[in-house]
N, C-alpha and C. Protein backbone atom coordinates (compact mmCIF):
# COMPACT_ATOMS: atom_id res chain seq x y z
N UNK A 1 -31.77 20.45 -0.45
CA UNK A 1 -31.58 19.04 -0.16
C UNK A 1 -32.70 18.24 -0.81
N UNK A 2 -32.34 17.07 -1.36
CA UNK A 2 -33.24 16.16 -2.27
C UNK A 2 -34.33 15.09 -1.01
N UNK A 3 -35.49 15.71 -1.63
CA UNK A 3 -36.41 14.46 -0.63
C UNK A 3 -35.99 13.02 -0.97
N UNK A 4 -35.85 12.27 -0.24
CA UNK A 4 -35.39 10.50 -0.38
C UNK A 4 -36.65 10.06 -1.79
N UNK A 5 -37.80 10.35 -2.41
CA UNK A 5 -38.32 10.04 -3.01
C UNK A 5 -37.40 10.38 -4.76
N UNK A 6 -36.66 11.59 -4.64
CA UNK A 6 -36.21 11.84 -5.67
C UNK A 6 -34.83 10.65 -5.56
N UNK A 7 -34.48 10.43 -4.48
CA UNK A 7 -33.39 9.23 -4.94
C UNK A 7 -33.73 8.44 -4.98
N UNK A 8 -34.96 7.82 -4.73
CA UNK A 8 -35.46 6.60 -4.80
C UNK A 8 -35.76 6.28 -6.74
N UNK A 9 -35.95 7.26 -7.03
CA UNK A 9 -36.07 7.30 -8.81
C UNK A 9 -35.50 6.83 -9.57
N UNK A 10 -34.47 6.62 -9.40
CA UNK A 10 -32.83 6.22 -10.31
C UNK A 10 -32.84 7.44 -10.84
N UNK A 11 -32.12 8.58 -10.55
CA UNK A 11 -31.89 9.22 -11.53
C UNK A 11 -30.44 9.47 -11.51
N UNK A 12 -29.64 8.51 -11.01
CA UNK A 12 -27.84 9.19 -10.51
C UNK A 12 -27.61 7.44 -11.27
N UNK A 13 -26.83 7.61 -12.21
CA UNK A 13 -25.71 6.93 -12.57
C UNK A 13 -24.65 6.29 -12.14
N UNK A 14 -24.33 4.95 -12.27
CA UNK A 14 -23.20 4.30 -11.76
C UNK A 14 -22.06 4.18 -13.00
N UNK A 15 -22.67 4.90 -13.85
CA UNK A 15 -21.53 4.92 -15.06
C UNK A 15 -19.67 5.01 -14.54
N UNK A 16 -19.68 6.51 -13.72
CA UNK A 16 -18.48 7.22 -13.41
C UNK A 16 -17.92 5.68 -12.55
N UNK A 17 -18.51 5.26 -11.43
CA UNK A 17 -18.29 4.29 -10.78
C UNK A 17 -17.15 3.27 -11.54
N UNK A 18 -18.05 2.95 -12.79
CA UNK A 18 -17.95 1.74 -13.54
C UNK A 18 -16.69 2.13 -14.25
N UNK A 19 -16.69 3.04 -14.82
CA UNK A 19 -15.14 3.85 -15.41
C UNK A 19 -14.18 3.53 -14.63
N UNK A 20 -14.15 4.33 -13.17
CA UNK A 20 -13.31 3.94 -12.46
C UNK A 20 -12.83 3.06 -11.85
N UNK A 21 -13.76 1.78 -11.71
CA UNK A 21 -13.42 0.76 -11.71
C UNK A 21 -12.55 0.05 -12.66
N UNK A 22 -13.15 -0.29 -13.73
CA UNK A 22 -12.14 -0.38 -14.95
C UNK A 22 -10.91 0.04 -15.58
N UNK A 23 -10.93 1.31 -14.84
CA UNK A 23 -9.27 2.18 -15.04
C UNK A 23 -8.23 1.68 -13.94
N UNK A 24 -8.81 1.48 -13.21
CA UNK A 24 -7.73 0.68 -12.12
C UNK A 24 -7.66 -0.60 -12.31
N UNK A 25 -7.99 -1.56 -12.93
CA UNK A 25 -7.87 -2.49 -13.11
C UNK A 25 -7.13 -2.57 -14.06
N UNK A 26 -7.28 -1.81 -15.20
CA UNK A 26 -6.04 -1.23 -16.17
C UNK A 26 -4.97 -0.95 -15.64
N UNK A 27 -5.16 -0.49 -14.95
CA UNK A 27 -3.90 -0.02 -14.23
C UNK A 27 -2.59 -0.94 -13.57
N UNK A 28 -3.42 -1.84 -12.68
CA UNK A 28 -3.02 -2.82 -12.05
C UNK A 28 -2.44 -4.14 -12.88
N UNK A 29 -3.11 -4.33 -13.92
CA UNK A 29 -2.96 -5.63 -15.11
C UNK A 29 -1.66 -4.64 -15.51
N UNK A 30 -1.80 -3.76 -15.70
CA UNK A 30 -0.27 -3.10 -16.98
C UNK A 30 0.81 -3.20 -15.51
N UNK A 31 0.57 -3.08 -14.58
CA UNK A 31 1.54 -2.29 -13.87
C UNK A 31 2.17 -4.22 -13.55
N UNK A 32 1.05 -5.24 -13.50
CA UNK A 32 1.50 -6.88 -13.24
C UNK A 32 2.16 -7.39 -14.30
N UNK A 33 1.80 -6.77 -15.41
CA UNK A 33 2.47 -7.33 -16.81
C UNK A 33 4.13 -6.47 -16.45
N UNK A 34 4.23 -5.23 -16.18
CA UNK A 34 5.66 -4.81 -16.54
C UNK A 34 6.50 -5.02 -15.70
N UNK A 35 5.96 -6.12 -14.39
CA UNK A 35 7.31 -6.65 -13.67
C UNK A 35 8.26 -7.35 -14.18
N UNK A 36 7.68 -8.29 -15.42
CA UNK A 36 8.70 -9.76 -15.92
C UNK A 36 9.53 -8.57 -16.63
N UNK A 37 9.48 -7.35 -17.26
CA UNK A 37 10.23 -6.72 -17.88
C UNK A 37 11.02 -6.48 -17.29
N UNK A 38 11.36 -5.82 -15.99
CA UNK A 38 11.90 -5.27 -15.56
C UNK A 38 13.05 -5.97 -14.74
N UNK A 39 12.30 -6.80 -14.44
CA UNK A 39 13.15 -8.52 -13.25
C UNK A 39 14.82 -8.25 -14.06
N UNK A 40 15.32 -8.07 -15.32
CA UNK A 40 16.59 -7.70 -15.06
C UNK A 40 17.12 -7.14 -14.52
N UNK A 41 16.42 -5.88 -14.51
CA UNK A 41 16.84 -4.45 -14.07
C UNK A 41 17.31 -4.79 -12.37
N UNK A 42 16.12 -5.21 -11.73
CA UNK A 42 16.36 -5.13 -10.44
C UNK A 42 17.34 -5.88 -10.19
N UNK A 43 17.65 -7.52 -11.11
CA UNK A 43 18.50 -8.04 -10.47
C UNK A 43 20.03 -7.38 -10.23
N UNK A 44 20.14 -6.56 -11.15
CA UNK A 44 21.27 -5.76 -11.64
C UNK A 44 21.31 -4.64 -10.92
N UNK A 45 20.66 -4.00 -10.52
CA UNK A 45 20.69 -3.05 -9.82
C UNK A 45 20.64 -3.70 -8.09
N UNK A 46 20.11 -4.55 -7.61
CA UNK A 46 20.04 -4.28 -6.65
C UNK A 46 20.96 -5.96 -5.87
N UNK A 47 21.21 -6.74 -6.87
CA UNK A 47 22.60 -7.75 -6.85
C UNK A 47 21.74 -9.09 -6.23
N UNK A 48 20.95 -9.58 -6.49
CA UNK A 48 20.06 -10.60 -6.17
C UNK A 48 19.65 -11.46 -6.94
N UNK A 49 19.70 -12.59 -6.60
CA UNK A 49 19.72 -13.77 -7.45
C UNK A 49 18.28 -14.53 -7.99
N UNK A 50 18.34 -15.64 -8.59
CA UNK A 50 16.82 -15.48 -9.17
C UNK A 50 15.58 -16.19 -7.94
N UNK A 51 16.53 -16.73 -7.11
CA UNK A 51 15.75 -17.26 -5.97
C UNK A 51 14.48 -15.68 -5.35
N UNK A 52 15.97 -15.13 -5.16
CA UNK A 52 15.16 -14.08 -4.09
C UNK A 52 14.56 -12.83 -5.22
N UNK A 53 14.73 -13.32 -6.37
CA UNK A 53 13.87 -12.38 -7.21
C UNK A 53 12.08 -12.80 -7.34
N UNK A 54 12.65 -14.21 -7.13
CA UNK A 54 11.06 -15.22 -6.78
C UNK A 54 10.45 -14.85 -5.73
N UNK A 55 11.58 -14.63 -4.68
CA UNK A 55 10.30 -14.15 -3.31
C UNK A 55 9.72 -12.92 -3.81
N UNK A 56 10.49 -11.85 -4.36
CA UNK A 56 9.79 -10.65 -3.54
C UNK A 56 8.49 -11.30 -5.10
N UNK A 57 8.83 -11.78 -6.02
CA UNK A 57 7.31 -11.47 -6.81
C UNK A 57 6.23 -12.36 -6.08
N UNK A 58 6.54 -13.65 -5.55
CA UNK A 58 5.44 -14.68 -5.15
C UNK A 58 5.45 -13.57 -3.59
N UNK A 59 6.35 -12.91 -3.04
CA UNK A 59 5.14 -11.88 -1.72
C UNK A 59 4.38 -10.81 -2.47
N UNK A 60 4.54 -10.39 -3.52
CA UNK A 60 4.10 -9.56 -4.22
C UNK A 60 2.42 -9.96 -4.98
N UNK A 61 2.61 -10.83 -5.45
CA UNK A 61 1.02 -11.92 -5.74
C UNK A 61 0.31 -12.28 -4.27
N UNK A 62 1.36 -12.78 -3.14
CA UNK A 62 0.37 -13.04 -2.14
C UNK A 62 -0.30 -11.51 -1.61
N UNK A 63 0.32 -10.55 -1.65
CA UNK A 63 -0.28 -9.39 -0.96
C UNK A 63 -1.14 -8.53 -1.50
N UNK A 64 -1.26 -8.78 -3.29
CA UNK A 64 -2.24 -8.37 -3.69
C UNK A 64 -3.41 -9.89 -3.64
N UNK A 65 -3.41 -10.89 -3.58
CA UNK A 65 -4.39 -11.86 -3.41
C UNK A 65 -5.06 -11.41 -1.92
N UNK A 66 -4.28 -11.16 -0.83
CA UNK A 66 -4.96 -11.03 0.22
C UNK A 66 -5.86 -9.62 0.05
N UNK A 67 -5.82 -8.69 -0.16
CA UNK A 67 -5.54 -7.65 -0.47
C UNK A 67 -7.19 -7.36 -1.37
N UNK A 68 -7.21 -8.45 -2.34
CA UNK A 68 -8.41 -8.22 -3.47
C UNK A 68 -9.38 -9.00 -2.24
N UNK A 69 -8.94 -9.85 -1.72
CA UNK A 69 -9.80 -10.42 -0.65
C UNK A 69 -10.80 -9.45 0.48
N UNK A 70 -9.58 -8.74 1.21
CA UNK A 70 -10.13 -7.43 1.90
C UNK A 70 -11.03 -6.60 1.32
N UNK A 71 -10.30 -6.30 0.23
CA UNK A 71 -11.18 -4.96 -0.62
C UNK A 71 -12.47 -5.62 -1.79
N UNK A 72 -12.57 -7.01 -0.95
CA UNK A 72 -14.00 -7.53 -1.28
C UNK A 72 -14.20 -7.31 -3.06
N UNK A 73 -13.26 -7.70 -3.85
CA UNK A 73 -13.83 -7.58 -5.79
C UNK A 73 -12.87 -8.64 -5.58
């Protein structure tokens, strides 16, 4: 076990942190961009008009807005 003086050093990296941060955010931007693609699909598949294609995306923005709120970034 490491005496608290050896962590007090900096010797541990927030690099991996920082990666992973950034990959999910990738993630999330690609996954927000490929809804407008798809908005046919669902309407067609699932028989819904452009009103209620508006809700589920504007509940879809509010629940990730609340959401980035919680998870404090």
């Amino acid at each position: 076990m490491k005496n608290t003086k050896d962590l007090q050093t900096g010797q541990f990296s927030n690099t991996p942190i920082i990666i992973l941060l950034v990959l999910m955010y990738v993630i999330v931007a690609m996954s927000d961009n490929f809804k407008g693609i798809f908005v046919p699909f669902f309407k067609d598949d699932f028989g819904i008009n452009n009103t209620q294609i508006g809700y589920v995306l504007t509940a879809g923005f509010l629940v990730y807005a609340v959401f980035q709120y919680v998870g404090g970034i």
